[in-house]
C-alpha atoms as a PDB file:
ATOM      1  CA  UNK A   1     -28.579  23.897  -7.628  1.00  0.00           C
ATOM      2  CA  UNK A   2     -25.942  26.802  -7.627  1.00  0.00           C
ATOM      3  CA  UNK A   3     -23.123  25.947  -9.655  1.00  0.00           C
ATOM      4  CA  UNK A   4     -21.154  28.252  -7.850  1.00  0.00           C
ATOM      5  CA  UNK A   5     -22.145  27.030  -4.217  1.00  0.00           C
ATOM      6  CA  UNK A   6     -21.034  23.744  -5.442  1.00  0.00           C
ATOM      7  CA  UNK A   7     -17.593  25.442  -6.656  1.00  0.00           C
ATOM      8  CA  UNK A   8     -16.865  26.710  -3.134  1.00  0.00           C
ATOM      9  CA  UNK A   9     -18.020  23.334  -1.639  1.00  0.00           C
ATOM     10  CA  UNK A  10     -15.293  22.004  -3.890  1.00  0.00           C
ATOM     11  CA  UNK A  11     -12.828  23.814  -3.195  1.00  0.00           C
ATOM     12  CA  UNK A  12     -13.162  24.360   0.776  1.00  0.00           C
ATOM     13  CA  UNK A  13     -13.332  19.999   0.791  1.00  0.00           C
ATOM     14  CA  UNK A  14     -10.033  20.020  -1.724  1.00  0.00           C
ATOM     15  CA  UNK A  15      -7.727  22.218   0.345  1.00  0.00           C
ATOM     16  CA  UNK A  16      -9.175  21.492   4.010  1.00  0.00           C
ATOM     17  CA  UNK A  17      -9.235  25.279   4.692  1.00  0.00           C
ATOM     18  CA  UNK A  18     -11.941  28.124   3.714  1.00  0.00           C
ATOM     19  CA  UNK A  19      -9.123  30.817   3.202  1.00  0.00           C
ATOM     20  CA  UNK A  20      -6.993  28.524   1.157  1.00  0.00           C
ATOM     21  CA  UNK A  21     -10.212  27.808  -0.976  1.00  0.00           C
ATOM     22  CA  UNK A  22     -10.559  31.082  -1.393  1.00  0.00           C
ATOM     23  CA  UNK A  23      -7.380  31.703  -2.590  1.00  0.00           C
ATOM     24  CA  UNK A  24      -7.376  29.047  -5.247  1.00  0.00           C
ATOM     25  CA  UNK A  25     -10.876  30.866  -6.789  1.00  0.00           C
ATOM     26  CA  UNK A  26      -9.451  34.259  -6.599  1.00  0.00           C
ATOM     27  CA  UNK A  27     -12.654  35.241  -4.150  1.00  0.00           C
ATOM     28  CA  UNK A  28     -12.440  36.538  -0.900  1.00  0.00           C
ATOM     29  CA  UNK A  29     -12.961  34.102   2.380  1.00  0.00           C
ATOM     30  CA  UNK A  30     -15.993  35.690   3.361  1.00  0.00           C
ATOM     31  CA  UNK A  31     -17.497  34.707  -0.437  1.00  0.00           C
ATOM     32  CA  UNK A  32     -16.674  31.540  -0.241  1.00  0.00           C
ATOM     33  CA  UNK A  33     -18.587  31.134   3.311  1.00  0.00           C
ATOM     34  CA  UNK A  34     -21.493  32.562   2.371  1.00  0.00           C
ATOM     35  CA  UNK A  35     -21.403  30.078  -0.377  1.00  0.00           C
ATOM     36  CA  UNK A  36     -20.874  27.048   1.227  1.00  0.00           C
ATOM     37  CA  UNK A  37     -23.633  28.280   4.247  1.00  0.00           C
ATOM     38  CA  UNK A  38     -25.982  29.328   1.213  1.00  0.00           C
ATOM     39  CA  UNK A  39     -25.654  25.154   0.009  1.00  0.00           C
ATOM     40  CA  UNK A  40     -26.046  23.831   3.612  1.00  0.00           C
ATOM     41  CA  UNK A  41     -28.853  26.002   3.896  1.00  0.00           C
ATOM     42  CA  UNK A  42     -30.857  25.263   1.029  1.00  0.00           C
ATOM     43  CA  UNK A  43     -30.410  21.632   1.764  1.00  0.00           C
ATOM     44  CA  UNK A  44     -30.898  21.626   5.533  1.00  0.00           C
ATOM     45  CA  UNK A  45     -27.468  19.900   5.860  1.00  0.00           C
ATOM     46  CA  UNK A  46     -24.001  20.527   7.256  1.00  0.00           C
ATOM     47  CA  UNK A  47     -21.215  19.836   4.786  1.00  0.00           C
ATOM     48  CA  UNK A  48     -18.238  20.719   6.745  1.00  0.00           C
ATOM     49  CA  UNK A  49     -17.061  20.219  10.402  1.00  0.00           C
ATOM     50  CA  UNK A  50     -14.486  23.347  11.956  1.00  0.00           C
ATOM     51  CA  UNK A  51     -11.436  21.708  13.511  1.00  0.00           C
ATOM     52  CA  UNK A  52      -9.175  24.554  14.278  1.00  0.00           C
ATOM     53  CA  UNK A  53      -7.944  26.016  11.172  1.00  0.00           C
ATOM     54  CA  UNK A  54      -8.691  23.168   9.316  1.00  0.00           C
ATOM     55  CA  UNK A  55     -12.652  21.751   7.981  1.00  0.00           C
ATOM     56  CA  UNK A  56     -13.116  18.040   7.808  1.00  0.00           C
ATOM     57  CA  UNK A  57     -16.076  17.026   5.299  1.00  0.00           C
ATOM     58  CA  UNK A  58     -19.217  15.398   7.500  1.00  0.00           C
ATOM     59  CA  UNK A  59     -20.192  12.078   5.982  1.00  0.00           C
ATOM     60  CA  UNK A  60     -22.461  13.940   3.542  1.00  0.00           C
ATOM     61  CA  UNK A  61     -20.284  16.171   2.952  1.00  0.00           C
ATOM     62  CA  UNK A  62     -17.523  13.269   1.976  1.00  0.00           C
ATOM     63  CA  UNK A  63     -20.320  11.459  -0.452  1.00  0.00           C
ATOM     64  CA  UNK A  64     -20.980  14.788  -2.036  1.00  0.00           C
ATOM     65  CA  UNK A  65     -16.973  15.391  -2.231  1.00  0.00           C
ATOM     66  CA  UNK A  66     -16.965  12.112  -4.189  1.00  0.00           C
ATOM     67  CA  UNK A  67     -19.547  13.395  -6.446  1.00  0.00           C
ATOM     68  CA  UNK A  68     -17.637  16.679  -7.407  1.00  0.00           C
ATOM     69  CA  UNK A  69     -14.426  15.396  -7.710  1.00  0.00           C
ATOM     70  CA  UNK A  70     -16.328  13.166 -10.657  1.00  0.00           C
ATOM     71  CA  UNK A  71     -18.396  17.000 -11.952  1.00  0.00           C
ATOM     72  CA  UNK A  72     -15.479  18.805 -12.562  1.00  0.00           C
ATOM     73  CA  UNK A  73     -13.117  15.915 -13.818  1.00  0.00           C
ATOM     74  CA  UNK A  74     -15.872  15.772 -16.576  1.00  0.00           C
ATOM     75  CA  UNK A  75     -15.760  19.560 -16.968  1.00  0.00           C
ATOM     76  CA  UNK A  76     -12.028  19.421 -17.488  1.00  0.00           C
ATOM     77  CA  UNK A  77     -12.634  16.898 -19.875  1.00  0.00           C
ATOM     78  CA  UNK A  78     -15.083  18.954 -22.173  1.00  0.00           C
ATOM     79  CA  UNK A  79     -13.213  22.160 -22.066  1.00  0.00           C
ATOM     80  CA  UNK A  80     -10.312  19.356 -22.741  1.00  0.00           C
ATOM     81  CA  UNK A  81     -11.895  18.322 -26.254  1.00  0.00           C
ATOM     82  CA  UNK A  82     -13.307  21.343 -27.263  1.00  0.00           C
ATOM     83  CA  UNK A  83      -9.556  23.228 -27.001  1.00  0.00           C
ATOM     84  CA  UNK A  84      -8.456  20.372 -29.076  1.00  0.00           C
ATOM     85  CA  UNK A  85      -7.920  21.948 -31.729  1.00  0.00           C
ATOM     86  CA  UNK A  86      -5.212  24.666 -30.322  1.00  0.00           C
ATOM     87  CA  UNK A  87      -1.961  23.855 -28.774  1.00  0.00           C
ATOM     88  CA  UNK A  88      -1.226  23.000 -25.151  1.00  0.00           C
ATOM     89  CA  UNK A  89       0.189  26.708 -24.368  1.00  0.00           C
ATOM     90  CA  UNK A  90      -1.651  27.825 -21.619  1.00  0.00           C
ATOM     91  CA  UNK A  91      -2.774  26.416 -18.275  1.00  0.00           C
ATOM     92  CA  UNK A  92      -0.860  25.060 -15.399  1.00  0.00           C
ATOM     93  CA  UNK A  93      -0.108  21.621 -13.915  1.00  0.00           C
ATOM     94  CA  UNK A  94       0.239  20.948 -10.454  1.00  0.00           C
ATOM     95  CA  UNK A  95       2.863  18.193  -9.620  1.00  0.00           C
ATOM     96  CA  UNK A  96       3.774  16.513  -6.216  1.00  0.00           C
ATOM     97  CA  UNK A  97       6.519  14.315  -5.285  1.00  0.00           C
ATOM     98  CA  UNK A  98       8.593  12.842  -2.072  1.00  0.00           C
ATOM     99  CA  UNK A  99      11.702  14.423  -3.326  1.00  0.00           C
ATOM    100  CA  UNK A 100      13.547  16.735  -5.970  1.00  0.00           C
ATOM    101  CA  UNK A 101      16.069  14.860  -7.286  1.00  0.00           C
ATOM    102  CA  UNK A 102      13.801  12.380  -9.813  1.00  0.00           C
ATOM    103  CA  UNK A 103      11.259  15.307 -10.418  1.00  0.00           C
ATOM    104  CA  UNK A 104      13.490  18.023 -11.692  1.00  0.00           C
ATOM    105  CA  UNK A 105      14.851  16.389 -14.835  1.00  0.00           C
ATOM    106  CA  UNK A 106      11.120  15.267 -15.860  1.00  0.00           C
ATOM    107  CA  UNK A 107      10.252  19.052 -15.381  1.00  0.00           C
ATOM    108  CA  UNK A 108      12.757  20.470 -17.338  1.00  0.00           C
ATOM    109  CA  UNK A 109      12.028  18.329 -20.373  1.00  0.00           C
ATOM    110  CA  UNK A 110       8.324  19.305 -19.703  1.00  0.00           C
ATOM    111  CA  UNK A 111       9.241  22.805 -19.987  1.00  0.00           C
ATOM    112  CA  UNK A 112      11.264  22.273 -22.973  1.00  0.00           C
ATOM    113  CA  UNK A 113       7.935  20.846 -24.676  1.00  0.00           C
ATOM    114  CA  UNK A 114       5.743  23.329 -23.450  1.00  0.00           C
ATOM    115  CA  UNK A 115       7.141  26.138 -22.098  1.00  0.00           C
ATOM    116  CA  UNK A 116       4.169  28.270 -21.785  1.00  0.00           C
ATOM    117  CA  UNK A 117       2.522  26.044 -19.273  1.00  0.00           C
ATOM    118  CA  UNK A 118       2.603  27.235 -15.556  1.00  0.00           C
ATOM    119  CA  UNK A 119       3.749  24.661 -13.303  1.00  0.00           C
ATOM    120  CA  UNK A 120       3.546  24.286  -9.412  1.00  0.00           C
ATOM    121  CA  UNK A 121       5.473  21.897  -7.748  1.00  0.00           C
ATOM    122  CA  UNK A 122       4.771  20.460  -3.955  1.00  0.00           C
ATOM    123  CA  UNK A 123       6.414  18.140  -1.910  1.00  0.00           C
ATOM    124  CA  UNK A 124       5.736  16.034   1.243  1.00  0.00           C
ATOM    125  CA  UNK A 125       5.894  12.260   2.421  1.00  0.00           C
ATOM    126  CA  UNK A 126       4.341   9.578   0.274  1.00  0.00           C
ATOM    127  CA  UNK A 127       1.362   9.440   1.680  1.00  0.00           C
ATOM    128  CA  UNK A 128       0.485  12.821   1.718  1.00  0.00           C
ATOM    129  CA  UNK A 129       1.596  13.387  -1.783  1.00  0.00           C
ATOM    130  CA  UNK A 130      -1.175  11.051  -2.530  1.00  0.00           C
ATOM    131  CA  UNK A 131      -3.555  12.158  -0.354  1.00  0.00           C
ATOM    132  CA  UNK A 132      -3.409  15.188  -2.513  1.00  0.00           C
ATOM    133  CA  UNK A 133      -4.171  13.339  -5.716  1.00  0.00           C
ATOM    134  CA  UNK A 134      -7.358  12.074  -4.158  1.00  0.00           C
ATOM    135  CA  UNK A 135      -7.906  15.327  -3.335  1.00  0.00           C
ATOM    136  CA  UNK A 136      -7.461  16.963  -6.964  1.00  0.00           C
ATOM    137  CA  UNK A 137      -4.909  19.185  -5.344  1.00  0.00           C
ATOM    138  CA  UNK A 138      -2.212  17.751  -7.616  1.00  0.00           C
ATOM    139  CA  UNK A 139      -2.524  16.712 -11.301  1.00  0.00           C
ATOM    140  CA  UNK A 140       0.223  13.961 -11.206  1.00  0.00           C
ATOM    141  CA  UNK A 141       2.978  13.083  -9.315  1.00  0.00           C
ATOM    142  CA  UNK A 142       6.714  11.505  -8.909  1.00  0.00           C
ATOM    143  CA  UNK A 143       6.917   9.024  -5.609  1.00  0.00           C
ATOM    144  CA  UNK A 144       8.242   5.769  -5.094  1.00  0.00           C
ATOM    145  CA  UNK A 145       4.965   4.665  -2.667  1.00  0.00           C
ATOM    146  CA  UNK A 146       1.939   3.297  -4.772  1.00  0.00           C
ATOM    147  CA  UNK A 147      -1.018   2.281  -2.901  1.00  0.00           C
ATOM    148  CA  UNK A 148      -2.654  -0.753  -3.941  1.00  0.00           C
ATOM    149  CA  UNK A 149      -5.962   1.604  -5.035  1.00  0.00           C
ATOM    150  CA  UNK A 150      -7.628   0.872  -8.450  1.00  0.00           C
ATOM    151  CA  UNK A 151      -8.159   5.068  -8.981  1.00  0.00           C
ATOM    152  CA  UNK A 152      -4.413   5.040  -9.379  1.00  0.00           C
ATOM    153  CA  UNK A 153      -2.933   4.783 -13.218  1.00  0.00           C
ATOM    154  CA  UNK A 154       1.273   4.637 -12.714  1.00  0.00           C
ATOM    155  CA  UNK A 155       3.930   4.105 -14.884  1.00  0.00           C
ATOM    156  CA  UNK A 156       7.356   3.065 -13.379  1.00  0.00           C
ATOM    157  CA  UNK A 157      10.179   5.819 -13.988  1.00  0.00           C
ATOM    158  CA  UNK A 158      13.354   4.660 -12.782  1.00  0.00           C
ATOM    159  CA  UNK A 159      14.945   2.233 -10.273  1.00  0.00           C
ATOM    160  CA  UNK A 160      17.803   3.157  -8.064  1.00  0.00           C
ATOM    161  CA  UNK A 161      19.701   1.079  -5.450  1.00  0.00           C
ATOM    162  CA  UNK A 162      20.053   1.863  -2.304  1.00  0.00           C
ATOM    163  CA  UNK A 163      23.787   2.874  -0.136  1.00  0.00           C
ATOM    164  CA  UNK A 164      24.441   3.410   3.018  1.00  0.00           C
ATOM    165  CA  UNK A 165      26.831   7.213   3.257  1.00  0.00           C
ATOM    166  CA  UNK A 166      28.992   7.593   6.142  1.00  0.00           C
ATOM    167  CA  UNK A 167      31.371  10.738   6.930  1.00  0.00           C
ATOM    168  CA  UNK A 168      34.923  11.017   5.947  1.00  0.00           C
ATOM    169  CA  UNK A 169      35.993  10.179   9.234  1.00  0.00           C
ATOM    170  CA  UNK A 170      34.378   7.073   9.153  1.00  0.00           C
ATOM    171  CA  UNK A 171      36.593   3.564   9.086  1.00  0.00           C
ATOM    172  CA  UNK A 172      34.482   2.187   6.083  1.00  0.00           C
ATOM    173  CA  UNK A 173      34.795   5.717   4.441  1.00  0.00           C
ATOM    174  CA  UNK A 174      37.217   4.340   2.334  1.00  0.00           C
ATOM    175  CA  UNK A 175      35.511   1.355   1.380  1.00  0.00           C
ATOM    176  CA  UNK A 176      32.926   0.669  -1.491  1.00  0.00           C
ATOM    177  CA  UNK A 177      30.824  -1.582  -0.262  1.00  0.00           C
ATOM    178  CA  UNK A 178      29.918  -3.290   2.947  1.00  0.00           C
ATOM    179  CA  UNK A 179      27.701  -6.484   4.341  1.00  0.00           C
ATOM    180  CA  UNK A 180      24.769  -6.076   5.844  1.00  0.00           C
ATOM    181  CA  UNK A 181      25.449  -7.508   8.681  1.00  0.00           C
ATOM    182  CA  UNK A 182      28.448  -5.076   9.722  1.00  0.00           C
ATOM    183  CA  UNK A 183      25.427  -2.292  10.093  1.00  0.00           C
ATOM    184  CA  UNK A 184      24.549  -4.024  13.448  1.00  0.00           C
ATOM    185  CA  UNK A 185      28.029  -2.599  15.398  1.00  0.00           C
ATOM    186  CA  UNK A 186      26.283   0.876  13.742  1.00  0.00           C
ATOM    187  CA  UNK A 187      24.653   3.826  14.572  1.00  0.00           C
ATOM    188  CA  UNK A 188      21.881   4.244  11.690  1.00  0.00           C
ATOM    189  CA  UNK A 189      20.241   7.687  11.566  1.00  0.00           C
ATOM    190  CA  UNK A 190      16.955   7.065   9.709  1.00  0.00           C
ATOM    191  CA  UNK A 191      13.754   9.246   8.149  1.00  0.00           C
ATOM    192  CA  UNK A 192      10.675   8.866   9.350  1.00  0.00           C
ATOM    193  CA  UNK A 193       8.678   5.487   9.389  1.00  0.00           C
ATOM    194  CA  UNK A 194       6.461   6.528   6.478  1.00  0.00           C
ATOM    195  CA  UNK A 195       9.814   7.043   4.307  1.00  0.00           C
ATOM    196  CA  UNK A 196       9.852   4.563   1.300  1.00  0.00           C
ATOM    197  CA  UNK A 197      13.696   4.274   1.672  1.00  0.00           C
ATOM    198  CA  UNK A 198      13.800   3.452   5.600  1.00  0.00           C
ATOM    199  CA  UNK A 199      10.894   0.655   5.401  1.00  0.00           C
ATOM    200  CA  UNK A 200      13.052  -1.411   2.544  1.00  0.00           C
ATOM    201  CA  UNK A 201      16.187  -0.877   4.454  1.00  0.00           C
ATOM    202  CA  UNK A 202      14.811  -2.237   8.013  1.00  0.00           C
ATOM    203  CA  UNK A 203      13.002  -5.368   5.730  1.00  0.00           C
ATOM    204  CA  UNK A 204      15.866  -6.024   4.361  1.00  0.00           C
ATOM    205  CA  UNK A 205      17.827  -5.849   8.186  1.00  0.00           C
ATOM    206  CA  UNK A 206      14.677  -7.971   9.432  1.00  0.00           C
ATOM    207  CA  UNK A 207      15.008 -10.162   7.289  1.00  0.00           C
ATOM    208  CA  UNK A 208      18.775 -10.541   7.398  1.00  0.00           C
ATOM    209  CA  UNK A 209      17.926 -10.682  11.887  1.00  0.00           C
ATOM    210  CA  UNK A 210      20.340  -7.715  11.615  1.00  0.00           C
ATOM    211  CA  UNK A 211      19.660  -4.258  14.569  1.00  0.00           C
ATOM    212  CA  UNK A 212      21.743  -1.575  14.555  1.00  0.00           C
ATOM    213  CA  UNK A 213      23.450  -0.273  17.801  1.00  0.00           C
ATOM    214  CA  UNK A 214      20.633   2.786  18.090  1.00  0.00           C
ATOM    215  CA  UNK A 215      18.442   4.324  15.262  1.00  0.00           C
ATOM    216  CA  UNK A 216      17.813   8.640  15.289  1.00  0.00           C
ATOM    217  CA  UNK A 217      14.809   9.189  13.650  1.00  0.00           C
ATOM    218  CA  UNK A 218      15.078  13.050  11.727  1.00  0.00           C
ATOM    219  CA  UNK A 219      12.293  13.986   9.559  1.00  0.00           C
ATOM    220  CA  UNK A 220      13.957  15.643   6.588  1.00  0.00           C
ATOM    221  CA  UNK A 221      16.969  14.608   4.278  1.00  0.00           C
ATOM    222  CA  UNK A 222      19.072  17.114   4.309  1.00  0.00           C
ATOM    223  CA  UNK A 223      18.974  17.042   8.464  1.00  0.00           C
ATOM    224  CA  UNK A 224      20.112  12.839   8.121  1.00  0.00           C
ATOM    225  CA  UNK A 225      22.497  14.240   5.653  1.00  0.00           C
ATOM    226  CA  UNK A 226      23.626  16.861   8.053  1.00  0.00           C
ATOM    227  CA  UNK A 227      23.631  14.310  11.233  1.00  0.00           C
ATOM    228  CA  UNK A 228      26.024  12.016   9.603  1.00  0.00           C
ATOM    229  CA  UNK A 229      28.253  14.386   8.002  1.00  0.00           C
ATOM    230  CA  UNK A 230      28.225  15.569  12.030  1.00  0.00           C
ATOM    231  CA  UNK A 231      29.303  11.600  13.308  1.00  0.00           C
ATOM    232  CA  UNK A 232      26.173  10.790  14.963  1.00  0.00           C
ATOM    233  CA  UNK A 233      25.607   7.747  12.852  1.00  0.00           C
ATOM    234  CA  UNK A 234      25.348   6.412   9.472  1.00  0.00           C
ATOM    235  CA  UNK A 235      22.465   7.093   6.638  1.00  0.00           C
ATOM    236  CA  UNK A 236      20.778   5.382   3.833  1.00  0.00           C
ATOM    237  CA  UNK A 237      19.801   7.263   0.889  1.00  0.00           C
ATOM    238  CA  UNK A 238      18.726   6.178  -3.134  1.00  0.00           C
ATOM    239  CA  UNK A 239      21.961   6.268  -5.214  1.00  0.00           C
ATOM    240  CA  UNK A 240      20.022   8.518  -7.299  1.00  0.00           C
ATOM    241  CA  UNK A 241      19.208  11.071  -4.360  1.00  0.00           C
ATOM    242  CA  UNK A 242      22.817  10.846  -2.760  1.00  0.00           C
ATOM    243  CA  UNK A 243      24.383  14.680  -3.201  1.00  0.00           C
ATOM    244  CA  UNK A 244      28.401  14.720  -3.590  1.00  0.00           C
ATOM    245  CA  UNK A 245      29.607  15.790  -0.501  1.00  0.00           C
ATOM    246  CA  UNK A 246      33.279  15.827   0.138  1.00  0.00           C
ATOM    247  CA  UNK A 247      32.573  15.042   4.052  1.00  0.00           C
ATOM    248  CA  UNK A 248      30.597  11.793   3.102  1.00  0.00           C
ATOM    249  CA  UNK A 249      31.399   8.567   1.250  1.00  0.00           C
ATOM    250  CA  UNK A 250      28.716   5.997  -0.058  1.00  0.00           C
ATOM    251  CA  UNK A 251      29.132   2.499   0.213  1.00  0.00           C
ATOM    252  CA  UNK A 252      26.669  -0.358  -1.801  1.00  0.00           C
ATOM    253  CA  UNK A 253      25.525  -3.164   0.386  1.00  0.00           C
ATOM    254  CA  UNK A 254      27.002  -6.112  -1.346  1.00  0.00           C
ATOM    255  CA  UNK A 255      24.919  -9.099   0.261  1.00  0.00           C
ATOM    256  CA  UNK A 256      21.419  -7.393  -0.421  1.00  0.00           C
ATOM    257  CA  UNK A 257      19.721  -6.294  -3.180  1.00  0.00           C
ATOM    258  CA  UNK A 258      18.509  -2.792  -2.094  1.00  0.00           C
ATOM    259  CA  UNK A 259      16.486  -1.317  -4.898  1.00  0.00           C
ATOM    260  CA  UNK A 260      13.377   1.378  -5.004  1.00  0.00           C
ATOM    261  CA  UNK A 261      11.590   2.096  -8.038  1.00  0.00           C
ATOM    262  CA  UNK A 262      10.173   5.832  -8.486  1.00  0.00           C
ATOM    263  CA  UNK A 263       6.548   5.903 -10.678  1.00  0.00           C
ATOM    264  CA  UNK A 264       4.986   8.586 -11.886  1.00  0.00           C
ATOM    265  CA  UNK A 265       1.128   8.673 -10.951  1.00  0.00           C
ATOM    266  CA  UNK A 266      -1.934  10.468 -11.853  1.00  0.00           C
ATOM    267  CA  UNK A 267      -5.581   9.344 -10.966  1.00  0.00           C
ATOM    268  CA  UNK A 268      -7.298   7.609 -13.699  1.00  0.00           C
ATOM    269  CA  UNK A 269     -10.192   9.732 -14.129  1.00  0.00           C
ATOM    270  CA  UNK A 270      -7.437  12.411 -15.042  1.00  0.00           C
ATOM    271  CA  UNK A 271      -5.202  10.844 -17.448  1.00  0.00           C
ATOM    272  CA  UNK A 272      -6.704  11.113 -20.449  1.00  0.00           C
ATOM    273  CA  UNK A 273      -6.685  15.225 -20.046  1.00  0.00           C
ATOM    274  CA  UNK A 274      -4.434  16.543 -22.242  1.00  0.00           C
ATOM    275  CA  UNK A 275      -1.979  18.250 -19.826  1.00  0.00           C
ATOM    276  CA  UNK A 276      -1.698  14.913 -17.998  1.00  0.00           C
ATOM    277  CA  UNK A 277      -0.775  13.603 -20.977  1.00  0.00           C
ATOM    278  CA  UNK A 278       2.074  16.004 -21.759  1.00  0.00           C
ATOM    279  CA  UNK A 279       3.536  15.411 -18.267  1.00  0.00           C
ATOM    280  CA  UNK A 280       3.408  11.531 -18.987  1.00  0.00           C
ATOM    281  CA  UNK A 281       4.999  11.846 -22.654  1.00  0.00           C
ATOM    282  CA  UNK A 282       7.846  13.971 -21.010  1.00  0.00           C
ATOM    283  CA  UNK A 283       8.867  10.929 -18.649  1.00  0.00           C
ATOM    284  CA  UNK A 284       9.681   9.581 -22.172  1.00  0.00           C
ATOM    285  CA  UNK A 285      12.286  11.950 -22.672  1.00  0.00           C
ATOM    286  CA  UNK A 286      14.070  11.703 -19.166  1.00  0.00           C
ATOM    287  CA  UNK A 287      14.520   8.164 -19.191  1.00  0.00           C
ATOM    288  CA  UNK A 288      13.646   4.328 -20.654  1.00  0.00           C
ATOM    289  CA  UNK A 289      11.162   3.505 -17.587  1.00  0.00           C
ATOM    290  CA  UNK A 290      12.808   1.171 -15.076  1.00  0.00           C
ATOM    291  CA  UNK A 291      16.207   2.262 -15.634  1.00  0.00           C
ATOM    292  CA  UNK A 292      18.461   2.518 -12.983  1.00  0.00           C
END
């Protein structure tokens, strides 16, 4: 078997795209087709279905995904031990999370530690942010959304209440804190229904047998941030995420205990490698874990 077909298999079932695969091996697209077709030939199989722009893995192509992922987490591991011996000042790590404002400080103190690394940061919904640690596109990430999946290892990072921000204008603006059941005479202008943040805050109104007047759904912070500064409604936001704004005003809810817990997350397999590692000791240096 071609260890190099098997690369470009890799790397075309990591990043759903031939031209993005190529891009991460520094070959050109064509290369890395004539790759892949040069493994699906040799086998008499088809690895990859075209969808648009995009290539899903066939089921053999998913089994033999599994199988690589596993190949070149051991390779990492190997070059891992036998670099040892030098210090961690080369390499990159590629980190995900839902949002900057928990990530930032742990990168800074990761640069301060090893400031010749490279490091790439992404950032997307929950879900996808893990999707892309299943995927080896990311090395580790910062996200309050753990699946219940054993390939997970997490550590919790910090907790952070939750508060409702309404504008200036507002008649609670100059309040501190509210009851949860004065949000059902509100507007509420809500992320999307994969947002950690929105499915505790409609629990806890469930719960409570609380509905708000109307809920706009935006899919992006700064646009709630930007809708409620505008009077369309009121937000909900981690303390920790909530930017000073002289047109807004926070309020704590005081009959509810609104709390979300960030973790930072790698895949098992990948923990023990030594840049993983780094990342996990610079959490260390941020904050005690489950601080608020």
């Amino acid at each position: 078997m071609n260890s190099l077909h098997l690369r470009a298999f890799h790397a075309v079932a990591r990043e759903g795209s031939f031209s993005t695969a190529a891009r991460a091996l520094r070959v050109t697209q064509p290369t890395i087709s004539s790759q892949v077709k040069a493994l699906e030939s040799a086998y008499g199989v088809q690895l990859f279905d075209r969808r648009g722009r995009r290539v899903v893995p066939t089921e053999i192509g998913s089994t033999l995904f599994t199988i690589t992922q596993r190949l070149f987490t051991l390779e990492e591991e190997a070059e891992d031990l036998l670099g040892a011996a030098r210090e961690l000042q080369g390499g990159q790590i590629k980190v995900g999370a839902d949002g900057p404002h928990h990530i930032i400080p742990i990168l800074a103190a990761f640069n301060r530690r090893h400031p010749g690394l490279d490091v790439s940061l992404s950032m997307g919904n929950a879900d996808k942010v893990l999707e892309d640690l299943r995927n080896h596109r990311i090395d580790v990430a910062v996200l309050a959304k753990i699946d219940d999946d054993p390939r997970f290892f997490s550590v919790p990072y910090r907790r952070s209440r939750l508060v409702l921000f309404v504008p200036r204008t507002h008649p609670w603006a100059k309040r501190s804190s509210i009851r949860l059941a004065e949000v059902g005479a509100q507007r509420m202008i809500l992320r999307e229904s994969a947002s950690v943040t929105r499915q505790i805050f409609q629990a806890a109104l469930a719960e409570a047998n609380v509905r708000p007047q109307a809920v706009m759904q935006i899919e992006s912070r700064e646009a709630v941030r930007e809708a409620v500064a505008a009077g369309l409604g009121i937000g909900v936001v981690s303390e920790a995420e909530f930017d000073r704004d002289k047109r807004l005003s926070a309020l704590r809810v005081r009959d509810a205990r609104l709390e979300i817990t960030e973790h930072v997350v790698c895949l098992q397999e990948r923990r023990r490698l030594r840049i993983v590692r780094a990342f996990l000791e610079s959490v260390d240096h941020v904050a005690p874990s489950g601080k608020a």
